[in-house]
PDB file of N, CA and C in Angstrom:
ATOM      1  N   UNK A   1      20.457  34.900 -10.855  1.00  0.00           N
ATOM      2  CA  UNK A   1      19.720  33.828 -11.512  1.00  0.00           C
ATOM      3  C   UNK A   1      20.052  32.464 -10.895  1.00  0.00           C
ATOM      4  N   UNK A   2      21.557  32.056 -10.621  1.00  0.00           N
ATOM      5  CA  UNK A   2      21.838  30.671 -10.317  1.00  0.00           C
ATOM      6  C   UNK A   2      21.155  30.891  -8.709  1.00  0.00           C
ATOM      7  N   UNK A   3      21.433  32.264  -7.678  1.00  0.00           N
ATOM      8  CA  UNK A   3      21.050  31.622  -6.580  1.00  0.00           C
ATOM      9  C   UNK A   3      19.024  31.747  -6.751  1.00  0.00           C
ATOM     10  N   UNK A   4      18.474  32.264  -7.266  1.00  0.00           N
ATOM     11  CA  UNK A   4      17.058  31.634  -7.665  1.00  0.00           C
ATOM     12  C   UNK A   4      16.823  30.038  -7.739  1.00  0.00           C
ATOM     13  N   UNK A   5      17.333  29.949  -9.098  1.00  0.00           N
ATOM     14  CA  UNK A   5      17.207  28.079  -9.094  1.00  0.00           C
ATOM     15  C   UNK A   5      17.984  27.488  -7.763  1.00  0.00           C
ATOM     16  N   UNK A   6      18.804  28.073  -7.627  1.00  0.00           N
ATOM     17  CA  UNK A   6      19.364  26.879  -5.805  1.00  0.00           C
ATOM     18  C   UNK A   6      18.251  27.112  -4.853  1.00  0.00           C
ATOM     19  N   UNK A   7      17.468  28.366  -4.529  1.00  0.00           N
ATOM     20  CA  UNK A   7      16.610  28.376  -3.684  1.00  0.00           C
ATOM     21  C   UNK A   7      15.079  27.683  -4.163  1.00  0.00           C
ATOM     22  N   UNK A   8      14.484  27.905  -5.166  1.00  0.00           N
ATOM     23  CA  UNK A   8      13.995  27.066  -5.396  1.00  0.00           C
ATOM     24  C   UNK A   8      14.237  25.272  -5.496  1.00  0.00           C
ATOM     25  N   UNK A   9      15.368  25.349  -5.891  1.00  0.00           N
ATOM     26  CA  UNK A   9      15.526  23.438  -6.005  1.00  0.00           C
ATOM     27  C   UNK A   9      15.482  22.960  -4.159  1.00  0.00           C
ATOM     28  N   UNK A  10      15.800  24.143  -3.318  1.00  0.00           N
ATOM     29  CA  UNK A  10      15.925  24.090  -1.996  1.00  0.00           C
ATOM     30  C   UNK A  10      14.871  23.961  -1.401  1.00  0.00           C
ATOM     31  N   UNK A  11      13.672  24.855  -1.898  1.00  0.00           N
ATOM     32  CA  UNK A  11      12.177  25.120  -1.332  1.00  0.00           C
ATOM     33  C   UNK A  11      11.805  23.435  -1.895  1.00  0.00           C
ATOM     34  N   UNK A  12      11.974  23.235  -3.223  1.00  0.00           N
ATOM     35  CA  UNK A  12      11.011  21.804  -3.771  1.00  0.00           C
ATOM     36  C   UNK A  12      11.358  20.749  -2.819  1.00  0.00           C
ATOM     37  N   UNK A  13      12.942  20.856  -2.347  1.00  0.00           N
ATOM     38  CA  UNK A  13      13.595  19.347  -1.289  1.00  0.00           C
ATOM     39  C   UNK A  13      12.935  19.603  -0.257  1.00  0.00           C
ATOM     40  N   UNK A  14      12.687  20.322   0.242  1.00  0.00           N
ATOM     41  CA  UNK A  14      11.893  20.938   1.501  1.00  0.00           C
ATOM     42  C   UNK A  14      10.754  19.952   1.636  1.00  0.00           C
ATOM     43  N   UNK A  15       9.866  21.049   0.319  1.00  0.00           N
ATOM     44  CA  UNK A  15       8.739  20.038   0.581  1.00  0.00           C
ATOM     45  C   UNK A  15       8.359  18.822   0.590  1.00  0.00           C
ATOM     46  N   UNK A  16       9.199  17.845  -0.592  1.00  0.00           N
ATOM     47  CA  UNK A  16       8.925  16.591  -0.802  1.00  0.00           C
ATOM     48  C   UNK A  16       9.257  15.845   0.436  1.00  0.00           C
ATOM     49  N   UNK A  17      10.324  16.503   1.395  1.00  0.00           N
ATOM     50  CA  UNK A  17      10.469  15.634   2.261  1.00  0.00           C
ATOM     51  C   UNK A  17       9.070  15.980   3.726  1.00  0.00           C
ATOM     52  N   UNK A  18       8.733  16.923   3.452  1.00  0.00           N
ATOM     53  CA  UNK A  18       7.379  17.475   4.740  1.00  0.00           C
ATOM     54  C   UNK A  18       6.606  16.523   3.778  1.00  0.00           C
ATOM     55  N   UNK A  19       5.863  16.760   2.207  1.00  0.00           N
ATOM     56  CA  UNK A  19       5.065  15.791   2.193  1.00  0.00           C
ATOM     57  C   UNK A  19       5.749  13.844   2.391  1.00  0.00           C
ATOM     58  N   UNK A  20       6.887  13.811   2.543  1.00  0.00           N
ATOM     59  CA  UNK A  20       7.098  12.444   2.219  1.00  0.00           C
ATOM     60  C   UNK A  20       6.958  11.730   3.454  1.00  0.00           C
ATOM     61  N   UNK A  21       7.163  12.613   3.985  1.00  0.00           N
ATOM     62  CA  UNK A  21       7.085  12.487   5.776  1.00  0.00           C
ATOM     63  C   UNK A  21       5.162  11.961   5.958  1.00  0.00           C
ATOM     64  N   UNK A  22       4.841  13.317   6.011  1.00  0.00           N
ATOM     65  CA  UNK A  22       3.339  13.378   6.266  1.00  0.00           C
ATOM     66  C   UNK A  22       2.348  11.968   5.363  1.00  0.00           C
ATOM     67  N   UNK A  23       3.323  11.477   3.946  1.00  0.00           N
ATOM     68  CA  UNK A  23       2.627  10.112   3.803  1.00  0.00           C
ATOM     69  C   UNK A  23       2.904   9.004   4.429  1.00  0.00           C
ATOM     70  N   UNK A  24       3.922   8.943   5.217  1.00  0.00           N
ATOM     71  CA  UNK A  24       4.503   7.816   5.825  1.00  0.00           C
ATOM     72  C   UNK A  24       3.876   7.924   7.057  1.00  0.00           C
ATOM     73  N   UNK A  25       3.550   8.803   7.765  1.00  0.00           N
ATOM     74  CA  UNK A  25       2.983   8.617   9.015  1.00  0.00           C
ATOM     75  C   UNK A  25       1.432   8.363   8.755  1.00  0.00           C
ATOM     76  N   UNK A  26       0.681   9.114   7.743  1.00  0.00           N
ATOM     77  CA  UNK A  26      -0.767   8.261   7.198  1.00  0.00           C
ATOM     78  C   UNK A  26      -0.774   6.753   6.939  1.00  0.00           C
ATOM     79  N   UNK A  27       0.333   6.183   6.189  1.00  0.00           N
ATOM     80  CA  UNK A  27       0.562   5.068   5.941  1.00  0.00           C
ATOM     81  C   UNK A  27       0.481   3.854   7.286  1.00  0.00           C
ATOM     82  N   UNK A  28       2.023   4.562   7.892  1.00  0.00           N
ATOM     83  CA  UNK A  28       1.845   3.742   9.534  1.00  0.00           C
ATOM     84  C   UNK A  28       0.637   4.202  10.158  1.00  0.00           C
ATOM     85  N   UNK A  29      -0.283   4.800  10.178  1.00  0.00           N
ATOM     86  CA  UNK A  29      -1.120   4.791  10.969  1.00  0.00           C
ATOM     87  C   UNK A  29      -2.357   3.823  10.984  1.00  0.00           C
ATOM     88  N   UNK A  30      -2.064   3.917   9.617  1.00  0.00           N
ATOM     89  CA  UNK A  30      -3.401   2.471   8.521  1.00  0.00           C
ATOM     90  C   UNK A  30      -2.605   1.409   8.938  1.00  0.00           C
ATOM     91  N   UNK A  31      -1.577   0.999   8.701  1.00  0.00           N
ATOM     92  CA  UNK A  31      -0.923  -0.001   8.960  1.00  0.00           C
ATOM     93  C   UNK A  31      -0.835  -0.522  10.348  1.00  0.00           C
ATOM     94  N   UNK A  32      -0.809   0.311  11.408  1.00  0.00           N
ATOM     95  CA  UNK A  32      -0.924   0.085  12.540  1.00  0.00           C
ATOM     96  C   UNK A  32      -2.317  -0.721  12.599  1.00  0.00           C
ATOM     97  N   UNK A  33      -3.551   0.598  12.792  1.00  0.00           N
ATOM     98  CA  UNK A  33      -4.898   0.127  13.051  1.00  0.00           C
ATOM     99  C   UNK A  33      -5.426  -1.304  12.241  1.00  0.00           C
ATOM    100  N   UNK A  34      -4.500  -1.902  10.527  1.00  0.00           N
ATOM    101  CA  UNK A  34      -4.831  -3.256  10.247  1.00  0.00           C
ATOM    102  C   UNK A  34      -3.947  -3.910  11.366  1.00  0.00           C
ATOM    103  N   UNK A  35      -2.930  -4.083  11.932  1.00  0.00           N
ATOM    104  CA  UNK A  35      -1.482  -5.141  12.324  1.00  0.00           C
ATOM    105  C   UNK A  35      -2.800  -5.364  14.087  1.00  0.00           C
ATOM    106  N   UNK A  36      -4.057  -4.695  14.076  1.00  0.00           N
ATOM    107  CA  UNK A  36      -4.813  -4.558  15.454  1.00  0.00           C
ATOM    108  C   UNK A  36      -5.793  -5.602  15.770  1.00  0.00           C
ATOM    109  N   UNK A  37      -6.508  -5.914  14.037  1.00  0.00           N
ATOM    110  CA  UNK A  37      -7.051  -6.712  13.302  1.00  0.00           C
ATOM    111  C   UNK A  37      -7.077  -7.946  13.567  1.00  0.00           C
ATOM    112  N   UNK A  38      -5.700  -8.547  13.279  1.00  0.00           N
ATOM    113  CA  UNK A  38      -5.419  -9.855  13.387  1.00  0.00           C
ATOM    114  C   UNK A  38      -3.944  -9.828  12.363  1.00  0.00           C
ATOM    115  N   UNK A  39      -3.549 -11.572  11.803  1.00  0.00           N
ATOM    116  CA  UNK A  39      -2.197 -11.398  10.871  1.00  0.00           C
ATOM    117  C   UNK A  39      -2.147 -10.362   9.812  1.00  0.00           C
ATOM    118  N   UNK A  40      -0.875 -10.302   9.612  1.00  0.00           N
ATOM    119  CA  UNK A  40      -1.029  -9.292   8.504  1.00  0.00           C
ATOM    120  C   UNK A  40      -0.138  -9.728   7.577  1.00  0.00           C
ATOM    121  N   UNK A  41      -0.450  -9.453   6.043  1.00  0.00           N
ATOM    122  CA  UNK A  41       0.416 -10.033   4.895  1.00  0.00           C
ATOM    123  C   UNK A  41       1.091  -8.808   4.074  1.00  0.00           C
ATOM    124  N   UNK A  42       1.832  -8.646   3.983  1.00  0.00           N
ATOM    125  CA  UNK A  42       1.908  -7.128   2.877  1.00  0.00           C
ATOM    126  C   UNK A  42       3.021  -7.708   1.961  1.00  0.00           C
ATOM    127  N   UNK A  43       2.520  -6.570   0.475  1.00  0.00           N
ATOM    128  CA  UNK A  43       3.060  -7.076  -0.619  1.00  0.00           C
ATOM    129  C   UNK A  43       3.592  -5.774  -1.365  1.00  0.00           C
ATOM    130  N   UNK A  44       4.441  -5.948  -2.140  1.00  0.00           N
ATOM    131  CA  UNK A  44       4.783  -4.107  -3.029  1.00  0.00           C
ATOM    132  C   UNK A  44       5.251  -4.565  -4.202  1.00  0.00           C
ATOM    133  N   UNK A  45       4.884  -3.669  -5.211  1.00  0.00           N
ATOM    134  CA  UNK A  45       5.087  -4.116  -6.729  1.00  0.00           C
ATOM    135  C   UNK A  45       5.605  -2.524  -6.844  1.00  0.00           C
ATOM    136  N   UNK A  46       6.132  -2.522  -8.237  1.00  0.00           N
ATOM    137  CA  UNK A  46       6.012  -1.694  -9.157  1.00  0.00           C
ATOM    138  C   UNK A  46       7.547  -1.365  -8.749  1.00  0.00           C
ATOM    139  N   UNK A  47       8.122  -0.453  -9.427  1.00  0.00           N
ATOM    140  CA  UNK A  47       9.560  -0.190  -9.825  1.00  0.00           C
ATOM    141  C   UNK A  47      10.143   1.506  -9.453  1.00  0.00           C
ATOM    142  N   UNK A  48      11.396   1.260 -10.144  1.00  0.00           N
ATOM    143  CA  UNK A  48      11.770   2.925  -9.674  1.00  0.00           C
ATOM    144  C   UNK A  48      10.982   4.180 -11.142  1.00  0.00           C
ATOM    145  N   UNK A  49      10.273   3.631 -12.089  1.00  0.00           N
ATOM    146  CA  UNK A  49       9.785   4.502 -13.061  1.00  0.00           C
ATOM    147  C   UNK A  49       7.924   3.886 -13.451  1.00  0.00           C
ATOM    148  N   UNK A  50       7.351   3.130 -12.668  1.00  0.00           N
ATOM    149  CA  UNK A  50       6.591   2.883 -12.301  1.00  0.00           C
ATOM    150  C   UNK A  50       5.562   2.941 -11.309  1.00  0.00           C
ATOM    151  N   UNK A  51       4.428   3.177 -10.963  1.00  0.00           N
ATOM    152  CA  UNK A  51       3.652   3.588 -10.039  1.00  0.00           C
ATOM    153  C   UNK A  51       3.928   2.458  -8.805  1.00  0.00           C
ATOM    154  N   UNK A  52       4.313   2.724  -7.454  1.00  0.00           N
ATOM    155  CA  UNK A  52       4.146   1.717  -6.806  1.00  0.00           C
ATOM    156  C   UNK A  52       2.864   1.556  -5.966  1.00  0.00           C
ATOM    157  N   UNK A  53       2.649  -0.185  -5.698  1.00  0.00           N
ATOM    158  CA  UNK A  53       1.320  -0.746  -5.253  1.00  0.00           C
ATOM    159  C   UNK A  53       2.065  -1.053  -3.792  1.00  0.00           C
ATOM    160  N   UNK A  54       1.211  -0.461  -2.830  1.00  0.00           N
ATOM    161  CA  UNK A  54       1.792  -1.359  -1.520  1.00  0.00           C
ATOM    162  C   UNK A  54       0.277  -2.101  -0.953  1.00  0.00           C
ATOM    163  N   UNK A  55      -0.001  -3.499  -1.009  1.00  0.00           N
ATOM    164  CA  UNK A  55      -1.334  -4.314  -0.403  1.00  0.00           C
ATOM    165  C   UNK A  55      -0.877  -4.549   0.960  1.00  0.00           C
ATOM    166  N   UNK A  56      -1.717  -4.845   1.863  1.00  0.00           N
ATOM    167  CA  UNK A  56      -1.701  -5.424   3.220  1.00  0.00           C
ATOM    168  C   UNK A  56      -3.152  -5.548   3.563  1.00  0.00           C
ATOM    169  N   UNK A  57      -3.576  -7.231   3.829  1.00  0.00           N
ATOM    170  CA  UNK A  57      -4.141  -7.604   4.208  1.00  0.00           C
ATOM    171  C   UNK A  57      -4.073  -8.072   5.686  1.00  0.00           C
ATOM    172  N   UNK A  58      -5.554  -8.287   6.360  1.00  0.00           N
ATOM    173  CA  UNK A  58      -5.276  -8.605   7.856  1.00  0.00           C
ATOM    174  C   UNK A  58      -6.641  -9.947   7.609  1.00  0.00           C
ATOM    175  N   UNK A  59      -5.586 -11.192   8.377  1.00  0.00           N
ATOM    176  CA  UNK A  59      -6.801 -12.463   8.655  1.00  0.00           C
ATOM    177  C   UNK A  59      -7.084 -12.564   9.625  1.00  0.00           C
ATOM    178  N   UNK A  60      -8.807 -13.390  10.249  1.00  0.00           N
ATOM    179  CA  UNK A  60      -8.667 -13.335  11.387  1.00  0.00           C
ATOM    180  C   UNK A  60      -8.343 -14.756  11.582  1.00  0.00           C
ATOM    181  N   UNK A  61      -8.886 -15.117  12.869  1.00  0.00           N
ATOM    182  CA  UNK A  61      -8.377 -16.825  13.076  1.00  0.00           C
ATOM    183  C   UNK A  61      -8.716 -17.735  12.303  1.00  0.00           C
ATOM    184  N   UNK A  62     -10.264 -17.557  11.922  1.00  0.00           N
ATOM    185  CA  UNK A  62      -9.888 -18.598  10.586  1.00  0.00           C
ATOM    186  C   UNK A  62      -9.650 -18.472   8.756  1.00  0.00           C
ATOM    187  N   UNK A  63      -9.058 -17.424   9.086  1.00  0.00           N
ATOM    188  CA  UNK A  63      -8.237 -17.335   7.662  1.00  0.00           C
ATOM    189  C   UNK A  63      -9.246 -16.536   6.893  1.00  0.00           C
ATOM    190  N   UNK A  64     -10.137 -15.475   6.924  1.00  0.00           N
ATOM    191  CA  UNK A  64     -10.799 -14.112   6.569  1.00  0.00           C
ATOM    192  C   UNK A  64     -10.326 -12.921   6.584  1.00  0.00           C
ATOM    193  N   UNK A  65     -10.473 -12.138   5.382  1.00  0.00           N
ATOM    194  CA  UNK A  65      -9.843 -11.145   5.593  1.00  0.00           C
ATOM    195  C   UNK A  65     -10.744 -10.173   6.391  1.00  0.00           C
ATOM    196  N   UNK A  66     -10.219 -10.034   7.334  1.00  0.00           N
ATOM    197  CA  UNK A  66     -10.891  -8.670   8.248  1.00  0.00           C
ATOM    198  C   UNK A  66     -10.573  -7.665   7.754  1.00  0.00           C
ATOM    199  N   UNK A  67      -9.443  -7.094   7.475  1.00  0.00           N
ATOM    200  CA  UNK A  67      -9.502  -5.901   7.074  1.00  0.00           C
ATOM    201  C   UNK A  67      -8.203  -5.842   6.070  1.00  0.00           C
ATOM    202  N   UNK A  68      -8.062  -4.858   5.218  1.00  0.00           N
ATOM    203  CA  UNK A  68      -7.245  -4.349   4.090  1.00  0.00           C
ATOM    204  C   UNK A  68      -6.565  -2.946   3.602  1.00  0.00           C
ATOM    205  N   UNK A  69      -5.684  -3.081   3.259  1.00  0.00           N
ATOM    206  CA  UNK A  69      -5.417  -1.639   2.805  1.00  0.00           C
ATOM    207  C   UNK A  69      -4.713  -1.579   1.370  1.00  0.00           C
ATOM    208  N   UNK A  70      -4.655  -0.902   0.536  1.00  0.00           N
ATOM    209  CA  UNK A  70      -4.116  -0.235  -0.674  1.00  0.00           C
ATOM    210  C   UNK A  70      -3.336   1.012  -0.383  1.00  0.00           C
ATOM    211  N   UNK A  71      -2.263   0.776  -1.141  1.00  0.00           N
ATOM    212  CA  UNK A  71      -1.754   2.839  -1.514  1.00  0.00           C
ATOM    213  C   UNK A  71      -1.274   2.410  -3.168  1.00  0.00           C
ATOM    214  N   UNK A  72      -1.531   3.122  -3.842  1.00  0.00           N
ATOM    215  CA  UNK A  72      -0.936   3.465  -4.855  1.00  0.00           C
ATOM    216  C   UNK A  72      -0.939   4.128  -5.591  1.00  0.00           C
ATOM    217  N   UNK A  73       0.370   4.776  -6.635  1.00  0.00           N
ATOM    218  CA  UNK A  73       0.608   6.112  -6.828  1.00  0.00           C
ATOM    219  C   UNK A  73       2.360   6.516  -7.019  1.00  0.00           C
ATOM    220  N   UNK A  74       2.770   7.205  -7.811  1.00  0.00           N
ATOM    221  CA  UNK A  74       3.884   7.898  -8.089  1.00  0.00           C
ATOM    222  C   UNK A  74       4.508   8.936  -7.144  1.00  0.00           C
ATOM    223  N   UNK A  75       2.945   9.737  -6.738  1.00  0.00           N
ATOM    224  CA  UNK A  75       3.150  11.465  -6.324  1.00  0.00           C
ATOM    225  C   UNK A  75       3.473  10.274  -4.035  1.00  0.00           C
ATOM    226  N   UNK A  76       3.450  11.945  -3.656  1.00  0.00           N
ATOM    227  CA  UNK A  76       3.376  11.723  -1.885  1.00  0.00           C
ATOM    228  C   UNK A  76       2.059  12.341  -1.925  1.00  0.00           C
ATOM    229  N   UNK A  77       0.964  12.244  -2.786  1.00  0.00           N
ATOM    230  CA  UNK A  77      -0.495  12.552  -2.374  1.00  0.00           C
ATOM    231  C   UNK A  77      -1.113  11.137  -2.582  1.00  0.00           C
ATOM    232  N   UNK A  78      -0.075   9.797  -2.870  1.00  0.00           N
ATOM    233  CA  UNK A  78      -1.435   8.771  -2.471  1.00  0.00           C
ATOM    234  C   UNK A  78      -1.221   8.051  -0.890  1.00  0.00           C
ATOM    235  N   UNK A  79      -2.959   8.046  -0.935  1.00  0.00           N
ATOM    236  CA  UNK A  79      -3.389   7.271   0.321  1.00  0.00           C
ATOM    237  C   UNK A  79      -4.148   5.834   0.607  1.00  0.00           C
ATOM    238  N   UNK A  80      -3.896   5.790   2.005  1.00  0.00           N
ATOM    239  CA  UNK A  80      -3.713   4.061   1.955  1.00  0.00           C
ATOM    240  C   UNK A  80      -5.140   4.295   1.713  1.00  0.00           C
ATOM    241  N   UNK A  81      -6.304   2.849   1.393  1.00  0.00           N
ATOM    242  CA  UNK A  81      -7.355   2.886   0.907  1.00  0.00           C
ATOM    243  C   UNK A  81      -7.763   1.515   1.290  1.00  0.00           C
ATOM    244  N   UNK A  82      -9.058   1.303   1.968  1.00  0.00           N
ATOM    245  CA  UNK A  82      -9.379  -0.059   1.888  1.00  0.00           C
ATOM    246  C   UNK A  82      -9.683  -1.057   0.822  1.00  0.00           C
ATOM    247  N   UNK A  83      -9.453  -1.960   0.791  1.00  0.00           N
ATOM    248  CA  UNK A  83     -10.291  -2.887  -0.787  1.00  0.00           C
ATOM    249  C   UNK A  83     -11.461  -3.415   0.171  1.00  0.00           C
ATOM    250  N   UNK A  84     -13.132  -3.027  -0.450  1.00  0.00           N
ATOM    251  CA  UNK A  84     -13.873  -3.342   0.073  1.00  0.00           C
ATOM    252  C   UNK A  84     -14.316  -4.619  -0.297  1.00  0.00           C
ATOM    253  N   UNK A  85     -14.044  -5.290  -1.687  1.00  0.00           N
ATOM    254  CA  UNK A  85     -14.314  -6.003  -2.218  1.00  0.00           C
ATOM    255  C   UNK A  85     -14.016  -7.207  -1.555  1.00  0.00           C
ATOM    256  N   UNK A  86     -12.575  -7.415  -0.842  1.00  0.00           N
ATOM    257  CA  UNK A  86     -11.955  -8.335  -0.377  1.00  0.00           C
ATOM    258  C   UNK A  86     -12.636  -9.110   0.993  1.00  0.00           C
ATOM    259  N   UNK A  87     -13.115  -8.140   1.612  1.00  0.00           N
ATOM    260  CA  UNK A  87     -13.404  -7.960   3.272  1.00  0.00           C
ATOM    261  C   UNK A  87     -14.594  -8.934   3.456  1.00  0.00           C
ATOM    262  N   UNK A  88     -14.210 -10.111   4.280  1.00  0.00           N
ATOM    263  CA  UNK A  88     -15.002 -11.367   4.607  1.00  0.00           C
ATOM    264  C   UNK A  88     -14.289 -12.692   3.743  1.00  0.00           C
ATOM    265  N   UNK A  89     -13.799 -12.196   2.758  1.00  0.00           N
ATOM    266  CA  UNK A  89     -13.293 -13.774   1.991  1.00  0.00           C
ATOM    267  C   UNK A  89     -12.472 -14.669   2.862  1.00  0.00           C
ATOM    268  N   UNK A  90     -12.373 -15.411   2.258  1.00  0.00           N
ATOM    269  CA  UNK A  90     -11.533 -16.844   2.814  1.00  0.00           C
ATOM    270  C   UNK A  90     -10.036 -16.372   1.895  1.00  0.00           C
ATOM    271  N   UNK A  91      -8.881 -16.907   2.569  1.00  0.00           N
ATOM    272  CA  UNK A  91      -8.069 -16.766   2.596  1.00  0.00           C
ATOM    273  C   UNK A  91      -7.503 -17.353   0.768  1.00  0.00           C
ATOM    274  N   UNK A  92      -8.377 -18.210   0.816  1.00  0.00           N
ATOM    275  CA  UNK A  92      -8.229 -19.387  -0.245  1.00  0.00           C
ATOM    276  C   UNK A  92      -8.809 -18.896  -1.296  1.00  0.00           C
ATOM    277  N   UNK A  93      -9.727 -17.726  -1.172  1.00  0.00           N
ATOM    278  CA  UNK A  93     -10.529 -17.686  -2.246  1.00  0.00           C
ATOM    279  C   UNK A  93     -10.321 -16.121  -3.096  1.00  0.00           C
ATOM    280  N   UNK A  94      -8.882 -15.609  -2.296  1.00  0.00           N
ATOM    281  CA  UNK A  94      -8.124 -14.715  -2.999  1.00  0.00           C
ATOM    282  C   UNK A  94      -7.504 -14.889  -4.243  1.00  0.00           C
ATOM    283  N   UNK A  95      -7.900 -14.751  -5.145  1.00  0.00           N
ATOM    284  CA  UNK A  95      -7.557 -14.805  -6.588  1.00  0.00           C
ATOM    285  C   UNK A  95      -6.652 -13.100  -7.193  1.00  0.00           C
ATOM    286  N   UNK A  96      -5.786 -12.722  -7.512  1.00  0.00           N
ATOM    287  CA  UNK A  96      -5.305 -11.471  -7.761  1.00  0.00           C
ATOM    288  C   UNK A  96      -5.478 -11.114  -8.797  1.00  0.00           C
ATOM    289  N   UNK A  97      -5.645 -12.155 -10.257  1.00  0.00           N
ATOM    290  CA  UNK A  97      -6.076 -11.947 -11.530  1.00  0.00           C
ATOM    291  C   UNK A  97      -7.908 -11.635 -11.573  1.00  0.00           C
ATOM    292  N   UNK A  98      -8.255 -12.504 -10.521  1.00  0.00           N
ATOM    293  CA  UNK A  98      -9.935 -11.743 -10.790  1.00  0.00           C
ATOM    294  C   UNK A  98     -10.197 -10.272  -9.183  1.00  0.00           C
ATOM    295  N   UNK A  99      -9.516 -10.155  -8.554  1.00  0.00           N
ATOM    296  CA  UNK A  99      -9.643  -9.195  -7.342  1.00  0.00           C
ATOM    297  C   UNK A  99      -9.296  -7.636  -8.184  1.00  0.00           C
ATOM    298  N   UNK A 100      -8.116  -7.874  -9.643  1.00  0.00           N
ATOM    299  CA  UNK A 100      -7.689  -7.381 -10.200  1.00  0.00           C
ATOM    300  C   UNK A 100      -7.087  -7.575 -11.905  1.00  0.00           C
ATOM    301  N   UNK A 101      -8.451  -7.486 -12.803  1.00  0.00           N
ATOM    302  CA  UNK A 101      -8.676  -8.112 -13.829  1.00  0.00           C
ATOM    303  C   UNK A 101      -7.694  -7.512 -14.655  1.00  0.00           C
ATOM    304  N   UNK A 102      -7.240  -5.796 -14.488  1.00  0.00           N
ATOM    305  CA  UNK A 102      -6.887  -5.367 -15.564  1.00  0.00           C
ATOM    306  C   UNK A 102      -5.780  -3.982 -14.857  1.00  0.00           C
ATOM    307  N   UNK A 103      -4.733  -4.854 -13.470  1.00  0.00           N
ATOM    308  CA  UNK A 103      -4.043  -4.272 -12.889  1.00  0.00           C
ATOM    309  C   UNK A 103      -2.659  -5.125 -12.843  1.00  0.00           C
ATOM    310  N   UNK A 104      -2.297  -5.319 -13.073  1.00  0.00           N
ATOM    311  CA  UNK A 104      -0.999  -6.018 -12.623  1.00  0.00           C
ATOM    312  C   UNK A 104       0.130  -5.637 -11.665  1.00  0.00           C
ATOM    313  N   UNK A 105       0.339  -4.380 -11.644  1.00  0.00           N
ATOM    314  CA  UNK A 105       0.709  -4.134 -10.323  1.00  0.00           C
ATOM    315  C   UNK A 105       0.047  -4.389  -9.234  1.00  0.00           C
ATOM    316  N   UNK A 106      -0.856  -4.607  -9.045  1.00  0.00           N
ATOM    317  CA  UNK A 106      -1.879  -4.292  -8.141  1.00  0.00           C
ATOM    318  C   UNK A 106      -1.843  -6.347  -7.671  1.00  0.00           C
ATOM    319  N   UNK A 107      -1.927  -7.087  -8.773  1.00  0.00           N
ATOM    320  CA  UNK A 107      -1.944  -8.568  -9.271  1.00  0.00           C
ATOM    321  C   UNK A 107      -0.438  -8.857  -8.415  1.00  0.00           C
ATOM    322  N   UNK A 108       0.258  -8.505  -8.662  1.00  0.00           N
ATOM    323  CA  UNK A 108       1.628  -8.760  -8.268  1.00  0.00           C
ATOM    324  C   UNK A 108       1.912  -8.140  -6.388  1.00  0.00           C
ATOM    325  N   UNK A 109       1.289  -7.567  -5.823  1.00  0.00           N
ATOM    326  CA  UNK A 109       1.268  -7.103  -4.925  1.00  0.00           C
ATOM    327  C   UNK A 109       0.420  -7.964  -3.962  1.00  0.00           C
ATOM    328  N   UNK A 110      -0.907  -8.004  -4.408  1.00  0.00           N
ATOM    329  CA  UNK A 110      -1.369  -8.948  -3.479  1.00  0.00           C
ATOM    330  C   UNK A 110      -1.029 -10.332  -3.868  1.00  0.00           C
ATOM    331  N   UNK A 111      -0.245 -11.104  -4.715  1.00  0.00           N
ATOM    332  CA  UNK A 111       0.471 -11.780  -4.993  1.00  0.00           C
ATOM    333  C   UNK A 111       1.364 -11.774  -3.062  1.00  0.00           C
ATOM    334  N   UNK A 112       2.304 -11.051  -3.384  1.00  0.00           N
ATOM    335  CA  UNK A 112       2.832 -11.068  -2.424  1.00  0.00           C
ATOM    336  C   UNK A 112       2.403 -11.301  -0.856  1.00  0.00           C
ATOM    337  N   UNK A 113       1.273  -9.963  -0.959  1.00  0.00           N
ATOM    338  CA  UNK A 113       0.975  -9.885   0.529  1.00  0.00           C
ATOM    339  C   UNK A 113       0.282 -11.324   1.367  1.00  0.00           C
ATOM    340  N   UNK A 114      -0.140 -12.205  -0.017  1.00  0.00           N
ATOM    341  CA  UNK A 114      -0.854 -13.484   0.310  1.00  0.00           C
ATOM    342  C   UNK A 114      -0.049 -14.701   1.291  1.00  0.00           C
ATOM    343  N   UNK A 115       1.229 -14.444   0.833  1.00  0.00           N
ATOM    344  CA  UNK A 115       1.658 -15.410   1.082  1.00  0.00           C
ATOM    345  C   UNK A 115       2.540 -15.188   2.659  1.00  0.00           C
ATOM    346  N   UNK A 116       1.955 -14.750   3.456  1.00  0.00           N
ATOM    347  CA  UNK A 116       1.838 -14.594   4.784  1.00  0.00           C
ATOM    348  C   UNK A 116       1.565 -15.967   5.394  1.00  0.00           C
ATOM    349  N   UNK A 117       2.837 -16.075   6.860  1.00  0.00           N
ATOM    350  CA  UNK A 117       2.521 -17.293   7.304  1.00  0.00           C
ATOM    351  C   UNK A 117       1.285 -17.926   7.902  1.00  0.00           C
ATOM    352  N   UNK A 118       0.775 -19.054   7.712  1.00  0.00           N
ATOM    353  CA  UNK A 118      -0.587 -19.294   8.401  1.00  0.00           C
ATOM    354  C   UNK A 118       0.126 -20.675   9.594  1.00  0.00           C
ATOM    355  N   UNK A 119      -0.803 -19.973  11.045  1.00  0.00           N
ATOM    356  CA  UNK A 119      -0.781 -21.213  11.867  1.00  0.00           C
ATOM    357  C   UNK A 119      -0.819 -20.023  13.296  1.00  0.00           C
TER     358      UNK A 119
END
């Protein structure tokens, strides 16, 4: 019985680390193809018992977002995701309470990713 549960608790470490792996290289790969874009801002919210938000935005020269990404999620099945909503704004006209009326992780993240150096 005990070596059952050790091989199983063995098989579950297994996997989380093949899937934890396999999200991190989806991740850098989005992350790459925005950092191709132009600047890039990234932001992360949420906690160790909380869903985490990772934002990254890309501006181009004059301060538009060209392109974007989202992940968020608890499990190693979330994937990065564009915000389509964002794509063309002015830098200035990023608001996180209206981009995200009824998210706050999400509020607090691109919070962050905003404040990327400009020049």
């Amino acid at each position: 019985m005990v070596t059952t549960l050790i091989t199983v608790a063995v098989i579950a470490w297994l996997g989380q680390l093949a899937l934890g792996g396999w999200q991190i290289h989806r991740f850098n790969r989005a992350f790459d193809a925005l950092c191709q874009r132009g600047r890039v801002g990234v932001g992360r919210s949420g906690g160790r018992f909380k869903p985490r938000v990772i934002v990254a935005i890309a501006l181009d020269e004059n301060n538009n977002v060209c392109d974007s990404l989202i992940m968020r999620g608890m499990t190693v099945f979330a994937r990065p995701t564009k915000i389509q909503a964002i794509n063309g704004m002015s830098w200035q006209e990023l608001e996180p309470d209206v981009i995200f009326p009824n998210d706050s992780l999400c509020q607090d993240a691109l919070s962050l990713a905003l404040k990327l150096k400009h020049g």
